[in-house]
N, C-alpha and C. Protein backbone atom coordinates (compact mmCIF):
# COMPACT_ATOMS: atom_id res chain seq x y z
N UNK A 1 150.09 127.40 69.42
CA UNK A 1 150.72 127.18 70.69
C UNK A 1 150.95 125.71 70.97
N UNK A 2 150.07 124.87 70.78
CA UNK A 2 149.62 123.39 70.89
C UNK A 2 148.79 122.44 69.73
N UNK A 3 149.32 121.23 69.78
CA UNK A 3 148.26 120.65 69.05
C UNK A 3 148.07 119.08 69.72
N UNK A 4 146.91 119.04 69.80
CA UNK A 4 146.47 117.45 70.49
C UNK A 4 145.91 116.67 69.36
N UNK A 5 146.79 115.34 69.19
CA UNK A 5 145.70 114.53 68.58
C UNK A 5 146.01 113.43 69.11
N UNK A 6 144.31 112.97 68.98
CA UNK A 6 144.42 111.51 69.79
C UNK A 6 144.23 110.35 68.60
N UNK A 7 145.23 109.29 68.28
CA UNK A 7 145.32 108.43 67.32
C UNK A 7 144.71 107.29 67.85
N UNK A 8 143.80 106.99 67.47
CA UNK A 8 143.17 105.44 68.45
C UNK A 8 143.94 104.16 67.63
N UNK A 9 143.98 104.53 66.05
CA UNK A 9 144.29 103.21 65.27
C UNK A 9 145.68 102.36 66.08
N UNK A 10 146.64 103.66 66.43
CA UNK A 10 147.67 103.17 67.08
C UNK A 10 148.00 103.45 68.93
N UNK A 11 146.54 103.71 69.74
CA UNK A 11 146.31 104.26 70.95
C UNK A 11 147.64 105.30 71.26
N UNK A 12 147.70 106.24 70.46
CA UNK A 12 148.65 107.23 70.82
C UNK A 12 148.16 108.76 70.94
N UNK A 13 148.43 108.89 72.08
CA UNK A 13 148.16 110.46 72.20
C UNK A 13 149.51 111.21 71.72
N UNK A 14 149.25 112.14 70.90
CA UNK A 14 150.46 112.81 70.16
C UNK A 14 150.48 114.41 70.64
N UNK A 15 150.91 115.03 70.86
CA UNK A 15 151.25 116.38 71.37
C UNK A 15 152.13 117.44 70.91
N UNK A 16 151.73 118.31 70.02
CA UNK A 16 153.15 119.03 70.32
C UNK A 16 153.24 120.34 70.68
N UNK A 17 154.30 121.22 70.90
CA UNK A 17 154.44 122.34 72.00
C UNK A 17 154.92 123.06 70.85
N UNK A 18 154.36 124.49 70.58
CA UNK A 18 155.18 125.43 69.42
C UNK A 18 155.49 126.88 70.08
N UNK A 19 156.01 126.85 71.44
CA UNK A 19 155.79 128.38 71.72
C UNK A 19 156.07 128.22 73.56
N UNK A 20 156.23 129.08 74.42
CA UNK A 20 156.40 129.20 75.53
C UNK A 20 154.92 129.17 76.25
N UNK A 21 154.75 128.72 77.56
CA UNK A 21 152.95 128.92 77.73
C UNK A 21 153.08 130.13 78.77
N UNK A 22 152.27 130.53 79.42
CA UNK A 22 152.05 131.15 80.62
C UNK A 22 151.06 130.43 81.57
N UNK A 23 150.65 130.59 82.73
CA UNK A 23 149.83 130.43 83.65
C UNK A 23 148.00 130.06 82.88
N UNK A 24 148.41 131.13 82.36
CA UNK A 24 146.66 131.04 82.26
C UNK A 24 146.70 130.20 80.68
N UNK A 25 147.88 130.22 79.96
CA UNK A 25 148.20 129.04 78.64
C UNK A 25 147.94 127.61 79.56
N UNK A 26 148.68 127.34 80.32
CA UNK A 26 149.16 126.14 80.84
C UNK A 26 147.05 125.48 81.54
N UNK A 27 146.54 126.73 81.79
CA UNK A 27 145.27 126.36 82.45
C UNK A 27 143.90 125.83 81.49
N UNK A 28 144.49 126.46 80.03
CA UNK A 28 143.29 126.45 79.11
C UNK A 28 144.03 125.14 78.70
N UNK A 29 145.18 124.92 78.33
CA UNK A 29 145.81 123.55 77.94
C UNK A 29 145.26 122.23 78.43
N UNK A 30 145.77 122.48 79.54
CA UNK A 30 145.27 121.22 80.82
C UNK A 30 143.62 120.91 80.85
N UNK A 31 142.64 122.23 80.73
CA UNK A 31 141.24 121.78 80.72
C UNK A 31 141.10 120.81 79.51
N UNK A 32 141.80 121.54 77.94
CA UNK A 32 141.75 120.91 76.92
C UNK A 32 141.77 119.66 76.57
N UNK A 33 142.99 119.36 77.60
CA UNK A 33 143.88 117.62 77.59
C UNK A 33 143.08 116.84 78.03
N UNK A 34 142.40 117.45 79.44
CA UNK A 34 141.43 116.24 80.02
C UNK A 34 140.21 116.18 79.67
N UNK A 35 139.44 117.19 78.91
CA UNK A 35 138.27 117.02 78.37
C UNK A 35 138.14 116.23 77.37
N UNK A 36 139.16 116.32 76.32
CA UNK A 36 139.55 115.59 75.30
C UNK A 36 140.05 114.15 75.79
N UNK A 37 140.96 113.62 76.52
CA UNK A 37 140.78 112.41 77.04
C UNK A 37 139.50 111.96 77.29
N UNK A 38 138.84 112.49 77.63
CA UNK A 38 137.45 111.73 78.40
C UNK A 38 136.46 111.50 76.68
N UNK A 39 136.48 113.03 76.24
CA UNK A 39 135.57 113.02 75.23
C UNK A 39 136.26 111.92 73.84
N UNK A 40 137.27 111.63 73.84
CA UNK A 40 138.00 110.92 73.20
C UNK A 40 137.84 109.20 73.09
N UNK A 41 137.50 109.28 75.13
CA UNK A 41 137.34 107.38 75.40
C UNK A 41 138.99 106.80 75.77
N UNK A 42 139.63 107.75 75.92
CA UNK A 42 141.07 107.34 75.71
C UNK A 42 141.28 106.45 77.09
N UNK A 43 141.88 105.43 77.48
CA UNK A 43 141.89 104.76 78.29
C UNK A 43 143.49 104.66 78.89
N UNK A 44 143.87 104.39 80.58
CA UNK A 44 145.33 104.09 81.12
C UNK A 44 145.76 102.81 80.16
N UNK A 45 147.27 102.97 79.62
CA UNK A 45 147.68 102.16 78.50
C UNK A 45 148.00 102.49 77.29
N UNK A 46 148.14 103.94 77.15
CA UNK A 46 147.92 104.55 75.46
C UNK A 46 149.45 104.72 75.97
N UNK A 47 149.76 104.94 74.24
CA UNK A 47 151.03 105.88 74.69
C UNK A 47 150.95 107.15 74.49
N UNK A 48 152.42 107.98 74.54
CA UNK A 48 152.43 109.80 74.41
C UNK A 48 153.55 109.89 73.64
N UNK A 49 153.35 110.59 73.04
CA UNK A 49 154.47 111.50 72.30
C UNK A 49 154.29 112.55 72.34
N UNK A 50 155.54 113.83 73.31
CA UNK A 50 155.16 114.64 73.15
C UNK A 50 156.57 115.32 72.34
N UNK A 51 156.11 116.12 71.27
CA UNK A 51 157.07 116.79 70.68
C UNK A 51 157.12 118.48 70.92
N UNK A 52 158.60 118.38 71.38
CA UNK A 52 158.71 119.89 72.22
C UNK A 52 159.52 120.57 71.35
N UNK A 53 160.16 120.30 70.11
CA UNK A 53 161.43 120.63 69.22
C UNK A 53 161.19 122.16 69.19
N UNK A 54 159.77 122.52 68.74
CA UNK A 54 159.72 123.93 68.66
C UNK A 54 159.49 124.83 69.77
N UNK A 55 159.39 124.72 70.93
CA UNK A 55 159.81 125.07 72.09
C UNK A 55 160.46 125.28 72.84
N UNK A 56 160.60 126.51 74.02
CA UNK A 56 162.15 126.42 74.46
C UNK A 56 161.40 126.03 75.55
N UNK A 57 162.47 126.29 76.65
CA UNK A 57 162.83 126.35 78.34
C UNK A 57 160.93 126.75 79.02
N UNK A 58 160.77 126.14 79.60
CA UNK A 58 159.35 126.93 80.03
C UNK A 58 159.45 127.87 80.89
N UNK A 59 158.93 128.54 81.09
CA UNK A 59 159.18 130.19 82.57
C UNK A 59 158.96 129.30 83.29
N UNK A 60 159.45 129.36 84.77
CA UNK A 60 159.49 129.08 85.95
C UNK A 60 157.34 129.03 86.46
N UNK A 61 157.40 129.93 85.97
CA UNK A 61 155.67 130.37 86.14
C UNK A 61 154.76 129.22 85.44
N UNK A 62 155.33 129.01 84.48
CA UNK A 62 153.95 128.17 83.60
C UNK A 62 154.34 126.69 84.34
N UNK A 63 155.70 126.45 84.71
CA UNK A 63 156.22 124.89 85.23
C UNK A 63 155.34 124.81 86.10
N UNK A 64 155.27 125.75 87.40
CA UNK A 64 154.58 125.99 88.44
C UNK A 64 152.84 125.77 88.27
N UNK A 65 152.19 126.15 86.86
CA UNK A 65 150.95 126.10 86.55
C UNK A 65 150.93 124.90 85.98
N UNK A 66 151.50 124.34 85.55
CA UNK A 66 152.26 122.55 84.87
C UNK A 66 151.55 121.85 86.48
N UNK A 67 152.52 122.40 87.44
CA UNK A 67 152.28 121.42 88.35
C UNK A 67 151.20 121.14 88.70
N UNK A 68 150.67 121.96 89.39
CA UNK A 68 149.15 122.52 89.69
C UNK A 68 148.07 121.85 89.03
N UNK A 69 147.95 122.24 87.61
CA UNK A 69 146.87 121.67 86.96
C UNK A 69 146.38 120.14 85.90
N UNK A 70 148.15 119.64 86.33
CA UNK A 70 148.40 118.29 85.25
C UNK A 70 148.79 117.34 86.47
């Protein structure tokens, strides 16, 4: 569905999206992202790349759980 990696050599958080999420996708995601930031050390200043190529349009529903929990 997802893959997180955090690159310190080049402070890049890398991301990518393989699939549509839902509500309760978008909720286990978001715990993921910020636990992993913290457990990571990742600091304001990194960059992101997020790669969405294999992904479409998100449901209206998961945008909505996007908002909410990110």
């Amino acid at each position: 569905m997802y893959q997180i990696h955090f690159r310190h050599d080049i402070n890049l958080l890398d991301i990518a999206w393989h699939g549509l999420f839902d509500p309760d996708t978008v909720a286990s995601y978001a715990r993921e992202v910020k636990a992993r930031f913290v457990q990571e050390r990742f600091l304001p200043g990194y960059l992101l790349r997020m790669d969405m190529s294999r992904s479409a349009v998100q449901p209206q529903d998961a945008v909505a759980a996007f908002r909410e929990h990110l």
